[in-house]
Protein backbone atom coordinates (compact mmCIF):
# COMPACT_ATOMS: atom_id res chain seq x y z
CA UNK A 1 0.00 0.00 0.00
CA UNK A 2 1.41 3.48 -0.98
CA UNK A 3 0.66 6.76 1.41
CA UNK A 4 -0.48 8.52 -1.80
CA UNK A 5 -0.91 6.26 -4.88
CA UNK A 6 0.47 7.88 -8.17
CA UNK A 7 1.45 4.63 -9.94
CA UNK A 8 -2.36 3.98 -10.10
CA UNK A 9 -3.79 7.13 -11.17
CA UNK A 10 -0.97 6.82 -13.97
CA UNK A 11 -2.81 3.48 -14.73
CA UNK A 12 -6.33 5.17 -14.94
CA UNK A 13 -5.06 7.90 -16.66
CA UNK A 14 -1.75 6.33 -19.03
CA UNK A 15 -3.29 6.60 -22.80
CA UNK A 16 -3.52 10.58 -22.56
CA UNK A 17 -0.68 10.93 -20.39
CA UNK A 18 1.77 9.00 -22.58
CA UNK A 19 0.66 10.66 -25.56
CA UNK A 20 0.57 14.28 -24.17
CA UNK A 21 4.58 13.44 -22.96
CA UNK A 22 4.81 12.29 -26.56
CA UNK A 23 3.78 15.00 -28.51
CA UNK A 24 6.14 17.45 -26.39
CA UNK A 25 9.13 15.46 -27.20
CA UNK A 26 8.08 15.65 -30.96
CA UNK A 27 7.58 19.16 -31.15
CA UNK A 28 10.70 19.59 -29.02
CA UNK A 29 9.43 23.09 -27.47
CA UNK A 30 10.54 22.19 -23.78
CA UNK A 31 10.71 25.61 -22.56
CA UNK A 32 7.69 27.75 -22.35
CA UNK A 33 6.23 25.82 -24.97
CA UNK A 34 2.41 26.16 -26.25
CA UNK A 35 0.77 24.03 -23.23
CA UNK A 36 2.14 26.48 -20.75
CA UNK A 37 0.27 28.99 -22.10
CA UNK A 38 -2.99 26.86 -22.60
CA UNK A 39 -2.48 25.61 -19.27
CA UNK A 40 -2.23 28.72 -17.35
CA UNK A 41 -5.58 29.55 -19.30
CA UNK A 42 -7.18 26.82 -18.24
CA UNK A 43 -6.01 27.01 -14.48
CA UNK A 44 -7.33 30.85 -14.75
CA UNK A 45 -10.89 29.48 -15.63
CA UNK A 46 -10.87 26.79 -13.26
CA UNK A 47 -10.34 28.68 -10.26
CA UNK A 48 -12.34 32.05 -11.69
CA UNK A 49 -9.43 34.25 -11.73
CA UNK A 50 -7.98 36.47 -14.25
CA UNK A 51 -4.48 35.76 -14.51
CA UNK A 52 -2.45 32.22 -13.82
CA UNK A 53 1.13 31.90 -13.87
CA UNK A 54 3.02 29.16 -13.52
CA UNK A 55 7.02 28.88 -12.19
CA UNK A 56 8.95 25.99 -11.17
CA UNK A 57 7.46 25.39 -8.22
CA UNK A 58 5.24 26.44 -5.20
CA UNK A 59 7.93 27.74 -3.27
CA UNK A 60 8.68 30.41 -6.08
CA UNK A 61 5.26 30.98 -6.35
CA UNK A 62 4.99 32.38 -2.81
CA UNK A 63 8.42 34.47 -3.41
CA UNK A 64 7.01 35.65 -6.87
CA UNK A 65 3.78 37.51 -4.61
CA UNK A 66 6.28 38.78 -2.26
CA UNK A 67 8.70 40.24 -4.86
CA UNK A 68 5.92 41.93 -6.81
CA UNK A 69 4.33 43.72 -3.34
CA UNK A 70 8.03 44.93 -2.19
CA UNK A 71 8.30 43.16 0.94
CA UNK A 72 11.10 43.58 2.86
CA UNK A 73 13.19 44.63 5.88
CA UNK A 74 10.88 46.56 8.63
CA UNK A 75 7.78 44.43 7.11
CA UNK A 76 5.71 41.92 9.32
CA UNK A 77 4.39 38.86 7.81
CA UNK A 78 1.22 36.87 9.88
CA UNK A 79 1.64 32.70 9.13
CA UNK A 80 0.25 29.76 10.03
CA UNK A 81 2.76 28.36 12.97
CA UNK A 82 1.40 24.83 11.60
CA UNK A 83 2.45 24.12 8.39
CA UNK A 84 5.14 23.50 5.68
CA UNK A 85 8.19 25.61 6.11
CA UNK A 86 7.96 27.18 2.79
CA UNK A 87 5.42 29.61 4.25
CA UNK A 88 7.37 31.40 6.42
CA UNK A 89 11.16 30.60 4.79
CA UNK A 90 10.22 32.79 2.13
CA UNK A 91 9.17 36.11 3.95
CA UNK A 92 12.75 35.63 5.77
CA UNK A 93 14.53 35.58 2.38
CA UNK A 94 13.17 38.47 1.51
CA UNK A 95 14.11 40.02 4.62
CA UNK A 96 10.81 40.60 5.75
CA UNK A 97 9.76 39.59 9.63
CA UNK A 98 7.74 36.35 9.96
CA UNK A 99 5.31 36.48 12.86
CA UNK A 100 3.90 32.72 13.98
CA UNK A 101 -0.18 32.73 14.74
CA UNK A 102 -1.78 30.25 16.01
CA UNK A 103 -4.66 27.37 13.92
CA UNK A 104 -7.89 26.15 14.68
CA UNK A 105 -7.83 22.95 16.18
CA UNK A 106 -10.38 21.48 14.31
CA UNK A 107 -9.29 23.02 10.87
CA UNK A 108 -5.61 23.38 11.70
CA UNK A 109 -6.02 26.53 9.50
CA UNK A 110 -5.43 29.88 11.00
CA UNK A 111 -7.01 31.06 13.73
CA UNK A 112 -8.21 34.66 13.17
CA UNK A 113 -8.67 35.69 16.96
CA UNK A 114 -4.91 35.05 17.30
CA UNK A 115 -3.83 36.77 14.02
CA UNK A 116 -5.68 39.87 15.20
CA UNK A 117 -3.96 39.65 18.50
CA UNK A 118 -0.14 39.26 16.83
CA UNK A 119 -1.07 42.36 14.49
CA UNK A 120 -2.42 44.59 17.83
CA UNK A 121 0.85 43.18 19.89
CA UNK A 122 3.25 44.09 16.25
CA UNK A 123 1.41 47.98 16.06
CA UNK A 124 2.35 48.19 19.86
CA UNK A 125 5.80 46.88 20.12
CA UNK A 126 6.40 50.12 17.01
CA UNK A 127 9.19 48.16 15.16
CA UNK A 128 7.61 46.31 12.58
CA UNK A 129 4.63 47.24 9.97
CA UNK A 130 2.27 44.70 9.24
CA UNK A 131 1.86 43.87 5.40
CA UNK A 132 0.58 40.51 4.92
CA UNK A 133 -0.95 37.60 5.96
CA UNK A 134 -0.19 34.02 4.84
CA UNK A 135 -3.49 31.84 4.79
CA UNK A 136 -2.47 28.17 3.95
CA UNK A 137 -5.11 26.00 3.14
CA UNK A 138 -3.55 23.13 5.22
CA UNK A 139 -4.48 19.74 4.53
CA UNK A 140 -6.79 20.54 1.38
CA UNK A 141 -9.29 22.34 3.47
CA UNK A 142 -9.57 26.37 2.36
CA UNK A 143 -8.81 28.52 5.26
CA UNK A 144 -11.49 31.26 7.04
CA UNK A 145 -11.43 33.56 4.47
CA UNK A 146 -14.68 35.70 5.18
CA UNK A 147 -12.76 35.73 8.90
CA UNK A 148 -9.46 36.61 7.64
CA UNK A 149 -10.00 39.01 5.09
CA UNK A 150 -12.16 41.00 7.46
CA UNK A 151 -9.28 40.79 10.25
CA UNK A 152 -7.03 42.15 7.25
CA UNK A 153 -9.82 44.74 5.92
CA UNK A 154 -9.24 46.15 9.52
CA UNK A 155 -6.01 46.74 9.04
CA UNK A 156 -5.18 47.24 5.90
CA UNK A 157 -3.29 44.37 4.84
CA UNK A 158 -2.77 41.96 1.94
CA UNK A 159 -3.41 38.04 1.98
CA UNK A 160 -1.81 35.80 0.50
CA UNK A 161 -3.45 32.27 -0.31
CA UNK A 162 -0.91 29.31 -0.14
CA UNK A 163 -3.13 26.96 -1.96
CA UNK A 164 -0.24 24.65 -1.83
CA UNK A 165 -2.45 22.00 -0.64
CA UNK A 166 -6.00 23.63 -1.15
CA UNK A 167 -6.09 23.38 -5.02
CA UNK A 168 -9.73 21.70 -5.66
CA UNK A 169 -11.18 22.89 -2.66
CA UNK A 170 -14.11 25.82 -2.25
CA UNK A 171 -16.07 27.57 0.00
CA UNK A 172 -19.49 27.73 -1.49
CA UNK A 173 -19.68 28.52 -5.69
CA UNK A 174 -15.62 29.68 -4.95
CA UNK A 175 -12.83 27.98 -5.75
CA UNK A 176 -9.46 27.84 -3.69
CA UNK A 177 -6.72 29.68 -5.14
CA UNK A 178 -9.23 32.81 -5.75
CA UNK A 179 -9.44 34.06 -1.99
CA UNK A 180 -6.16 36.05 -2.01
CA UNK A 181 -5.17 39.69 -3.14
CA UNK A 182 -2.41 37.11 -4.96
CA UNK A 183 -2.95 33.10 -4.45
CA UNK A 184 -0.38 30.01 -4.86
CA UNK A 185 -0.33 26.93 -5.28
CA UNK A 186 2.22 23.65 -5.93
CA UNK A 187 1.97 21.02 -8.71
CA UNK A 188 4.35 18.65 -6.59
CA UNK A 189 3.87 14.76 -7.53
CA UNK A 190 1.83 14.06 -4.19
CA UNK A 191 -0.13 17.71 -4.01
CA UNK A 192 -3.96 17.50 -5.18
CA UNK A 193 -3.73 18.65 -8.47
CA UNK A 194 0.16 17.13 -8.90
CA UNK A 195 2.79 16.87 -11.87
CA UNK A 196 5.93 14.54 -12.81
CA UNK A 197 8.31 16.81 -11.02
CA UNK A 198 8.39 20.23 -9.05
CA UNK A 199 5.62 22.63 -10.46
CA UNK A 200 3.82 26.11 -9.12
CA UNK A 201 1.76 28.83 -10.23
CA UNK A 202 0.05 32.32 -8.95
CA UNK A 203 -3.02 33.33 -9.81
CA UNK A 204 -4.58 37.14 -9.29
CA UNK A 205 -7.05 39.37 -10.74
CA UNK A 206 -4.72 42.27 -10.32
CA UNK A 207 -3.14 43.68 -13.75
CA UNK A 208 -0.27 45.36 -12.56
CA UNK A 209 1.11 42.32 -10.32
CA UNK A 210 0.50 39.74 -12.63
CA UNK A 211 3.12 41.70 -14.58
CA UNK A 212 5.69 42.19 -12.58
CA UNK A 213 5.63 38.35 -11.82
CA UNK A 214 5.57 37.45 -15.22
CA UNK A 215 9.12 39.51 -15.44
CA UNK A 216 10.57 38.46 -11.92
CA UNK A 217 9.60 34.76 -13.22
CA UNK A 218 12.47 35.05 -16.35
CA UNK A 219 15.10 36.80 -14.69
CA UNK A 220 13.16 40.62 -14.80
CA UNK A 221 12.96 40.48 -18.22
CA UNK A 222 11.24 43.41 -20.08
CA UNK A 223 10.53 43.44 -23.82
CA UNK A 224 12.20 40.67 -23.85
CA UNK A 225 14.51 38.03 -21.97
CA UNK A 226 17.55 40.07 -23.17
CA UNK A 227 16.06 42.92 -21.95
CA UNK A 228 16.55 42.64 -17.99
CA UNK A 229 14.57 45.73 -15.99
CA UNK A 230 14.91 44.10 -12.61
CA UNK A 231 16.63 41.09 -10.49
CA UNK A 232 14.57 38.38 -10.96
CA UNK A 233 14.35 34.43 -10.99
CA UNK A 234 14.67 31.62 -12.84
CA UNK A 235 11.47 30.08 -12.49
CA UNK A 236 9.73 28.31 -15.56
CA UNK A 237 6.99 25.50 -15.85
CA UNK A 238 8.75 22.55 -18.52
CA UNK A 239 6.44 22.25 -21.11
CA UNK A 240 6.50 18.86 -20.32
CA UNK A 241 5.25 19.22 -16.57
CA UNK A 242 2.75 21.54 -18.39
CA UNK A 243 1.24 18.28 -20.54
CA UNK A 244 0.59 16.10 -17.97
CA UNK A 245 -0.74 18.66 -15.87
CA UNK A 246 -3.13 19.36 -18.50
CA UNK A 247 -4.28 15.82 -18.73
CA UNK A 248 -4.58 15.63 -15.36
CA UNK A 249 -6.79 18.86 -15.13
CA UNK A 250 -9.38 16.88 -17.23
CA UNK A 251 -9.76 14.08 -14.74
CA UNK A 252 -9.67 16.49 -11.77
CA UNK A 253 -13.15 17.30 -10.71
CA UNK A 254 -13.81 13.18 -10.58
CA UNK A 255 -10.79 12.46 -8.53
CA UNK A 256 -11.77 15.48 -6.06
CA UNK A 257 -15.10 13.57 -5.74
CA UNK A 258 -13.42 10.38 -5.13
CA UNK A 259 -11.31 11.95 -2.18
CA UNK A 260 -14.72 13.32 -0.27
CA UNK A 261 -16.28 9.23 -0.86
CA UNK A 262 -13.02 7.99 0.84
CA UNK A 263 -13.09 10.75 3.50
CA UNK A 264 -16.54 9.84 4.49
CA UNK A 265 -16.00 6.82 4.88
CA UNK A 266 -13.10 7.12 6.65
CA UNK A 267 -15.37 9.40 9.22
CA UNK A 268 -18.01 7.23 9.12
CA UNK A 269 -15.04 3.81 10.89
CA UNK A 270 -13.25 6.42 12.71
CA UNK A 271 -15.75 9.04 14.23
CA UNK A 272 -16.44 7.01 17.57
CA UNK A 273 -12.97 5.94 17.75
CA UNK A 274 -10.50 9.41 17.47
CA UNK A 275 -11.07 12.73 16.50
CA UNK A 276 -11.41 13.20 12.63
CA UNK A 277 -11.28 15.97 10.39
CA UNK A 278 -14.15 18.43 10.04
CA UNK A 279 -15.17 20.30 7.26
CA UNK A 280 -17.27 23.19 8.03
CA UNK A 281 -20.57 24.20 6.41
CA UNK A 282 -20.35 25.27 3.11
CA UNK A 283 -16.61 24.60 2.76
CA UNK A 284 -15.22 21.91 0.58
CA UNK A 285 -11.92 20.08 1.00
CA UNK A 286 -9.53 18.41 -1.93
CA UNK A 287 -8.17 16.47 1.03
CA UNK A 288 -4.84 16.68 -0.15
CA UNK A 289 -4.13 14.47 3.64
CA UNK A 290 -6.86 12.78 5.67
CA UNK A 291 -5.19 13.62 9.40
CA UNK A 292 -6.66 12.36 12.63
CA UNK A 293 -6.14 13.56 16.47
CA UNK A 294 -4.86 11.50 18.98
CA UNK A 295 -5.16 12.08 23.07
CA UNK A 296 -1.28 12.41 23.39
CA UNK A 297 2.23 11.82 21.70
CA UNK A 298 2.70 8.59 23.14
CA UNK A 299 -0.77 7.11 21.63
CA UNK A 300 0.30 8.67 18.64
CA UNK A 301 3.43 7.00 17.71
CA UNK A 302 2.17 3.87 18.75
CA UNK A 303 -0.59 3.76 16.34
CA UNK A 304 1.82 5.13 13.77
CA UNK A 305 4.06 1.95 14.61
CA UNK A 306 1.13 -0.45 14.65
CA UNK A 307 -0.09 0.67 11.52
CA UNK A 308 3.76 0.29 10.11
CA UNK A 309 3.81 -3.68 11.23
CA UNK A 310 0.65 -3.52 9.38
CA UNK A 311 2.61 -2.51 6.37
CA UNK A 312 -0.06 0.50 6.25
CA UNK A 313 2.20 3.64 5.91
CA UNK A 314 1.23 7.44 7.60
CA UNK A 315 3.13 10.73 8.31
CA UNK A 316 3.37 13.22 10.60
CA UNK A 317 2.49 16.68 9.28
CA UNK A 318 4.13 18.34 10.90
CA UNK A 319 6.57 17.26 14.18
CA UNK A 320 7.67 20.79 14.64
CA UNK A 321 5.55 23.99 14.71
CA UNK A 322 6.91 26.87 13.31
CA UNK A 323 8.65 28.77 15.97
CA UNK A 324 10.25 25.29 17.37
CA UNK A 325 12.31 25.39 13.82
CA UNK A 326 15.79 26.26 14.39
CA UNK A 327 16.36 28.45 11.73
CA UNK A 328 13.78 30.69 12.74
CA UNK A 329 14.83 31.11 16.58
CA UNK A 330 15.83 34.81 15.64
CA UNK A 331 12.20 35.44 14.99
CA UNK A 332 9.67 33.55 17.85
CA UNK A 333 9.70 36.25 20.17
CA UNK A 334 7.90 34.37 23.08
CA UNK A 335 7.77 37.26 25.41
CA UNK A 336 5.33 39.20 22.97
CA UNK A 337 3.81 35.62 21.58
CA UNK A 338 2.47 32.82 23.84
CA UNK A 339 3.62 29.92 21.87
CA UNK A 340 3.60 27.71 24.79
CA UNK A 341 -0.37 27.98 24.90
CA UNK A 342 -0.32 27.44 20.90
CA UNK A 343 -3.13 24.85 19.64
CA UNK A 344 -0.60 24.37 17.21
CA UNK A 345 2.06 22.99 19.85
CA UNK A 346 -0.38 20.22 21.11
CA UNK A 347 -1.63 19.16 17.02
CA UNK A 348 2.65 18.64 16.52
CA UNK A 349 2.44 16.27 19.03
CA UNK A 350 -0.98 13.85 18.22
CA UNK A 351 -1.44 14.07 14.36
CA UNK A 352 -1.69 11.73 12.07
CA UNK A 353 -2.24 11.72 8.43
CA UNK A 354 -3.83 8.54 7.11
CA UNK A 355 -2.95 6.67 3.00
CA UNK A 356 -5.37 9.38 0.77
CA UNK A 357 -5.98 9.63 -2.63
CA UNK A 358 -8.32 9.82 -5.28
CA UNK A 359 -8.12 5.77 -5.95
CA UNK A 360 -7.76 4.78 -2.56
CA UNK A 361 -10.54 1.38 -2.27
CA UNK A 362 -13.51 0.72 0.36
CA UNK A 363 -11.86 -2.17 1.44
CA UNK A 364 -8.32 -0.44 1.66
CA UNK A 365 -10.28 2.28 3.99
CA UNK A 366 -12.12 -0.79 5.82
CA UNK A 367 -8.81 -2.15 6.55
CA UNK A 368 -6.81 0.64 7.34
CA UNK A 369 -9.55 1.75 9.96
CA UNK A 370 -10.00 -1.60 11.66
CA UNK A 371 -6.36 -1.41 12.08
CA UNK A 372 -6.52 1.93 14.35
CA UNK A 373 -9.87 0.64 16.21
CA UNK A 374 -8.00 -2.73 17.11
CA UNK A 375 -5.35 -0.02 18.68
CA UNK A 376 -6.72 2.50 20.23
């Protein structure tokens, strides 16, 4: 059994992937070739925004929004203190200030009573200004966003969407990767919506910064990419990554439906037996992982061992919060933050992400929950 199965949705899906690989290496355009273009089109209309971008991965994706709103030294940045590191490693390479907030404990997305706390304690402390806040859609499930954005309405700052993980998800008729003033995402093999090597793109409805990534992607080009108006990046989409992604875009509405079937039924084994995931009304996840709670660390690496002799595999997402990471000990300020108290802290210590994906079988789910009843 495999955590996230990509050998079998290359079976379901192998005729039009093989041939879409094929006709790239015939036309031998591997660099910005034609299906980047149609597939930034086709992302664009997908999620309901007006421009999509893609780069090399989602990592550059998040640095591409940064570069084009001028972050830097003196400027705060609000993130999730549970997620991927790539949230917050960015902001410090562009020598802005990361500030770690606090998640919901039943979303693990951020909490926006905290972030409205860390921007009142930044304005206070009068070294920092507040630019932006980072709202990951952790887990496939699409952050607060009618709670954040009117936290950042209030004072005046910019979100941006990491849809690293969210891409397929919604609240109501909207689609994640829409709810930012700039949103990201990641085409990584085991992501949602996931290509044959690293992959990212941006997607906003604003003119002007859809620009300036477009130049910051290809070095700063201007007229051209031997006309360089600013430092920029190397950061392209292969056309080949670009063809598969394409086919895969087709069967993507059907495999987001088969993810919700295998995360009900997951709920329905599991609900009596830990605490499960929880969508809230009128929110839609892509469940890019299916993670349950356990009471404490120690019942939590035990079922993760039992379901190892089991040969059943699961991961930890994530062991370390945010401000435990040593590279950022220069920036968890615990006198002005109380990290100790963090939700965040405590879901470090008892998650645990369960196999998910799109052809993930009944009887696979049967199994894999009978094995964490017969341990708990």
């Amino acid at each position: 059994m495999q955590f996230r199965d990509l050998s079998k949705q290359y079976e379901a899906l192998k005729s039009d992937i093989d041939q879409a690989m094929l006709s790239v290496a015939l036309a031998s355009h591997y660099i910005m070739g034609p299906q980047v273009k149609e597939l930034e089109q086709q992302l664009a209309a997908y999620t309901g925004t007006k421009h999509c971008l893609t780069c090399a991965n989602g990592t550059d994706a998040l640095t591409l929004a940064l570069k084009a709103w001028g972050l830097g030294k003196g400027d705060a940045v609000f993130v999730p203190d549970f997620t991927f590191f790539s949230s917050a490693e960015v902001v410090a390479l562009e020598g802005a200030t990361p500030i770690f907030i606090d998640v919901d404990g039943t979303t693990f997305n951020i909490d926006a009573a905290s972030l409205d706390a860390a921007i009142r304690a930044v304005i206070a402390g009068g070294q920092l200004t507040p630019r932006v806040v980072v709202a990951v859609d952790l887990f496939g499930l699409p952050a607060n966003y009618p709670a954040i954005k009117a936290v950042a309405e209030k004072y005046h700052l910019l979100i941006l969407e990491d849809g690293a993980q969210g891409f397929g998800g919604s609240i109501g008729e909207r689609k994640a990767c829409s709810f930012g003033d700039i949103s990201t995402t990641s085409f990584f093999p085991a992501k949602p919506l996931g290509c044959y090597g690293d992959g990212g793109a941006v997607f906003t409805d604003n003119d002007e910064w859809a620009a300036l990534m477009a130049s910051y992607r290809v070095h700063g080009k201007g007229t051209d990419k031997y006309d360089n108006v600013r430092i920029g990046m190397n950061s392209r989409l292969d056309t080949l990554q670009a063809a598969i992604l394409q086919v895969k875009l087709r069967a993507f509405d059907d495999e987001v439906e088969r993810v919700n079937a295998a995360a009900r039924r997951y709920t329905e084994q599991l609900g009596g037996c830990v605490k499960t995931p929880v969508v809230p009304d009128g929110f839609r996840s892509s469940w890019a992982q299916y993670t349950i709670q356990l009471p404490s660390e120690q019942e939590r690496n035990r079922l993760q061992q039992a379901l190892k002799e089991a040969g059943i595999p699961s991961m930890v997402y994530y062991p370390k919060t945010m401000h435990q990471q040593t590279a950022f000990s220069n920036y968890a300020n615990t006198e002005e933050l109380n990290y100790a108290g963090y939700t965040a802290v405590r879901l470090s210590a008892t998650v645990l992400s369960l196999p998910m994906h799109p052809y993930l079988t009944a009887a696979d789910i049967d199994m894999i929950s009978e094995r964490v009843k017969d341990t708990i």
